[in-house]
N, C-alpha and C. Protein backbone atom coordinates (compact mmCIF):
# COMPACT_ATOMS: atom_id res chain seq x y z
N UNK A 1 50.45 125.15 125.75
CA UNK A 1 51.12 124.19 124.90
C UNK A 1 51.34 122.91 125.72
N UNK A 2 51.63 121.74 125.45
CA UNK A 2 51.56 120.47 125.50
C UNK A 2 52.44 119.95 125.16
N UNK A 3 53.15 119.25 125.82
CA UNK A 3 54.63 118.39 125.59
C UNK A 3 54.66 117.09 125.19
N UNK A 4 54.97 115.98 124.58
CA UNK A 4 55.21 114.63 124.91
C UNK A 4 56.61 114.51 124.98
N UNK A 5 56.23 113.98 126.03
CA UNK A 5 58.02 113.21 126.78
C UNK A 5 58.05 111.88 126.29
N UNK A 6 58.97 111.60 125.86
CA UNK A 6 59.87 110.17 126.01
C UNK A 6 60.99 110.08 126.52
N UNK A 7 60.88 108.89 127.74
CA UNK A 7 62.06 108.69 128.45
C UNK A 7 63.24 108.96 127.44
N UNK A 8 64.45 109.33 128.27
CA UNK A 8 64.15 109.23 129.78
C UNK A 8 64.09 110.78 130.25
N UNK A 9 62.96 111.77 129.45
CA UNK A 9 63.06 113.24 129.81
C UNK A 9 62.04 113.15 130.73
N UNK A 10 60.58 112.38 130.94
CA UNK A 10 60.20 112.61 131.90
C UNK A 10 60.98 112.26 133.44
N UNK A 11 61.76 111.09 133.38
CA UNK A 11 62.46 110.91 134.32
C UNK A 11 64.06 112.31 135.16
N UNK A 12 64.24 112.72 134.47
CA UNK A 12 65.35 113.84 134.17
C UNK A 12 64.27 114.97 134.95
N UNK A 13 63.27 115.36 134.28
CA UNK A 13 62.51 115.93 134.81
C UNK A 13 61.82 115.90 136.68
N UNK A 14 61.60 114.98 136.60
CA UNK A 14 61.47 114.49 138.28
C UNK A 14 62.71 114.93 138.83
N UNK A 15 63.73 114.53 138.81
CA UNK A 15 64.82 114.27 139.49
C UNK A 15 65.16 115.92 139.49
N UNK A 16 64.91 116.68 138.17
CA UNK A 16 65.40 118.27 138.80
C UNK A 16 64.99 118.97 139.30
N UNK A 17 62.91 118.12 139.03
CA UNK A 17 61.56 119.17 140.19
C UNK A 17 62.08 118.77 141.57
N UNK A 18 63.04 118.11 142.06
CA UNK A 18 63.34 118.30 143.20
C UNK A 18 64.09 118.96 143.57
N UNK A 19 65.56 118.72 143.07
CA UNK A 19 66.38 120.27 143.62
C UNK A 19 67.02 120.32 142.58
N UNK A 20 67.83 121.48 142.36
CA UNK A 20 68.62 121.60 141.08
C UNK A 20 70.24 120.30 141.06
N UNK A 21 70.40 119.70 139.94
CA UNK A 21 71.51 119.18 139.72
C UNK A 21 72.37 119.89 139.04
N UNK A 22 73.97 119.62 139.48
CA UNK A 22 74.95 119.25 138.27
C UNK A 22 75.02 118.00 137.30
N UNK A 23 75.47 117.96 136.13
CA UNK A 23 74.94 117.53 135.00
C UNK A 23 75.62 115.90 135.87
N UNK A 24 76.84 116.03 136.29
CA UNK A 24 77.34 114.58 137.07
C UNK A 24 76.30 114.24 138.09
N UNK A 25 75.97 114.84 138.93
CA UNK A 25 75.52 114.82 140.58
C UNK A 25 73.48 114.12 139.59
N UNK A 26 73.28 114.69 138.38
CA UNK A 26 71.72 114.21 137.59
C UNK A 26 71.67 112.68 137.00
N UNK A 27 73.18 112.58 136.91
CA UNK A 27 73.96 110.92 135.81
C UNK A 27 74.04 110.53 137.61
N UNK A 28 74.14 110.20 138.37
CA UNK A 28 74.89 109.56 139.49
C UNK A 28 72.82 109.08 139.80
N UNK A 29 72.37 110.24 139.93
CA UNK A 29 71.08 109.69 140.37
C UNK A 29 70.14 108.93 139.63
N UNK A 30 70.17 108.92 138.31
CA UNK A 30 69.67 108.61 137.14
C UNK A 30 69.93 106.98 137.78
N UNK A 31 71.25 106.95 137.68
CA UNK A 31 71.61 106.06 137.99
C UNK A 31 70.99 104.98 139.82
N UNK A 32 71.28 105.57 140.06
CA UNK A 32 70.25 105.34 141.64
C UNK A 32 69.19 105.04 142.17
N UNK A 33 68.40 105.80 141.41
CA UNK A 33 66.82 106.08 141.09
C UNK A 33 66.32 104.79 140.43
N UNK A 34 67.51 104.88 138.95
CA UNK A 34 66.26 103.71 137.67
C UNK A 34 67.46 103.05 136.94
N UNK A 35 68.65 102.58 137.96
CA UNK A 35 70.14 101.93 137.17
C UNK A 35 70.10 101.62 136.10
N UNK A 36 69.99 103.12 135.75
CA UNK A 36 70.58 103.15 134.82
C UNK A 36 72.21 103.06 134.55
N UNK A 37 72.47 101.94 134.32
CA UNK A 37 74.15 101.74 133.80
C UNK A 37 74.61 102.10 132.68
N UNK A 38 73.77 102.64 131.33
CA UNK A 38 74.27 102.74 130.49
C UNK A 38 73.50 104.09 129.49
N UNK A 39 74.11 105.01 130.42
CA UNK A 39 73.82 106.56 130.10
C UNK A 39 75.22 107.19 129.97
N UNK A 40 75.40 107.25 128.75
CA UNK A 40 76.48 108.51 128.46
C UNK A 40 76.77 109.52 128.46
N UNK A 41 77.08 110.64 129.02
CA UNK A 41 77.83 111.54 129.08
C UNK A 41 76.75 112.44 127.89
N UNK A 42 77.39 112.09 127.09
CA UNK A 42 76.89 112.46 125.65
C UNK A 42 75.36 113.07 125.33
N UNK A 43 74.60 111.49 125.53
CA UNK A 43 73.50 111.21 125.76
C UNK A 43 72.47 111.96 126.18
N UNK A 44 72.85 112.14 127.93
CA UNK A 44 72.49 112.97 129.00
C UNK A 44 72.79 114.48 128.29
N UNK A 45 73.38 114.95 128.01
CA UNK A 45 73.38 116.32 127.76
C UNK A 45 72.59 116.61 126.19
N UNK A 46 72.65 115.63 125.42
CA UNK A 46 71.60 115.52 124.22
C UNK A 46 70.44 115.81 125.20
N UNK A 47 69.55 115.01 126.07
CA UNK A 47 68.41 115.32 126.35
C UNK A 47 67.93 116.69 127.08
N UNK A 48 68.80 116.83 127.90
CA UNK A 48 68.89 118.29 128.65
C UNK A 48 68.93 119.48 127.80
N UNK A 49 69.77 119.16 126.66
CA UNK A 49 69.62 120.54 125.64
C UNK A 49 68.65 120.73 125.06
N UNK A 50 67.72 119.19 124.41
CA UNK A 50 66.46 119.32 124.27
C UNK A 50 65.83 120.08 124.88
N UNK A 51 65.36 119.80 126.53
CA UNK A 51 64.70 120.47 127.48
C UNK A 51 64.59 121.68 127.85
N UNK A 52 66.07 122.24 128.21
CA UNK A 52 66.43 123.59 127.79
C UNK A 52 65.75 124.29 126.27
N UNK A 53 66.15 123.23 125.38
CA UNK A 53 65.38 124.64 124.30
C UNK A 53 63.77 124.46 123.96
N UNK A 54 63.10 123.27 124.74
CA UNK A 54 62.01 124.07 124.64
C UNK A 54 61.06 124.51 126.16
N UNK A 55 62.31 124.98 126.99
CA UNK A 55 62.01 125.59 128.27
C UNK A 55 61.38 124.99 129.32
N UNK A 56 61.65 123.56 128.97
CA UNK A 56 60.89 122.96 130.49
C UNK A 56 62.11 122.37 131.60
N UNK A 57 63.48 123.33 131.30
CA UNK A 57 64.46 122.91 132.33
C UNK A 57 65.74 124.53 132.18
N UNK A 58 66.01 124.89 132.92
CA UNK A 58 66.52 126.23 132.88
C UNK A 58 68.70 125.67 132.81
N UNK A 59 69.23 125.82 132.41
CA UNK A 59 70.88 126.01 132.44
C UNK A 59 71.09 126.96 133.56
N UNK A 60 72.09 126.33 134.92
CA UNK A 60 72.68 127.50 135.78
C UNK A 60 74.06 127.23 135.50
């Protein structure tokens, strides 16, 4: 199967093929990485739940 990403899940993606984040410690780098200043809380966990449900990011 075959995915299309739209930011910013391919980016989210990079940042967790490196080591695992907390959902703050993933927003701090997001931020770092591609300043992003204006990522919410909210937002960020909208995309991650995406990811999670169709298994290309695991919940610890």
């Amino acid at each position: 199967m075959t995915h299309l990403l739209a930011s910013p899940a391919p980016e989210l993606l990079e940042l967790l093929g490196e080591r695992a984040l907390t959902r703050h410690e993933l927003l701090a780098a997001l931020n770092a990485r591609y300043e992003v200043t204006d990522a919410a809380d909210d937002l960020l966990d909208a995309r991650l739940d995406e990811l999670i449900a169709v298994g290309l990011v695991h919940a610890v």
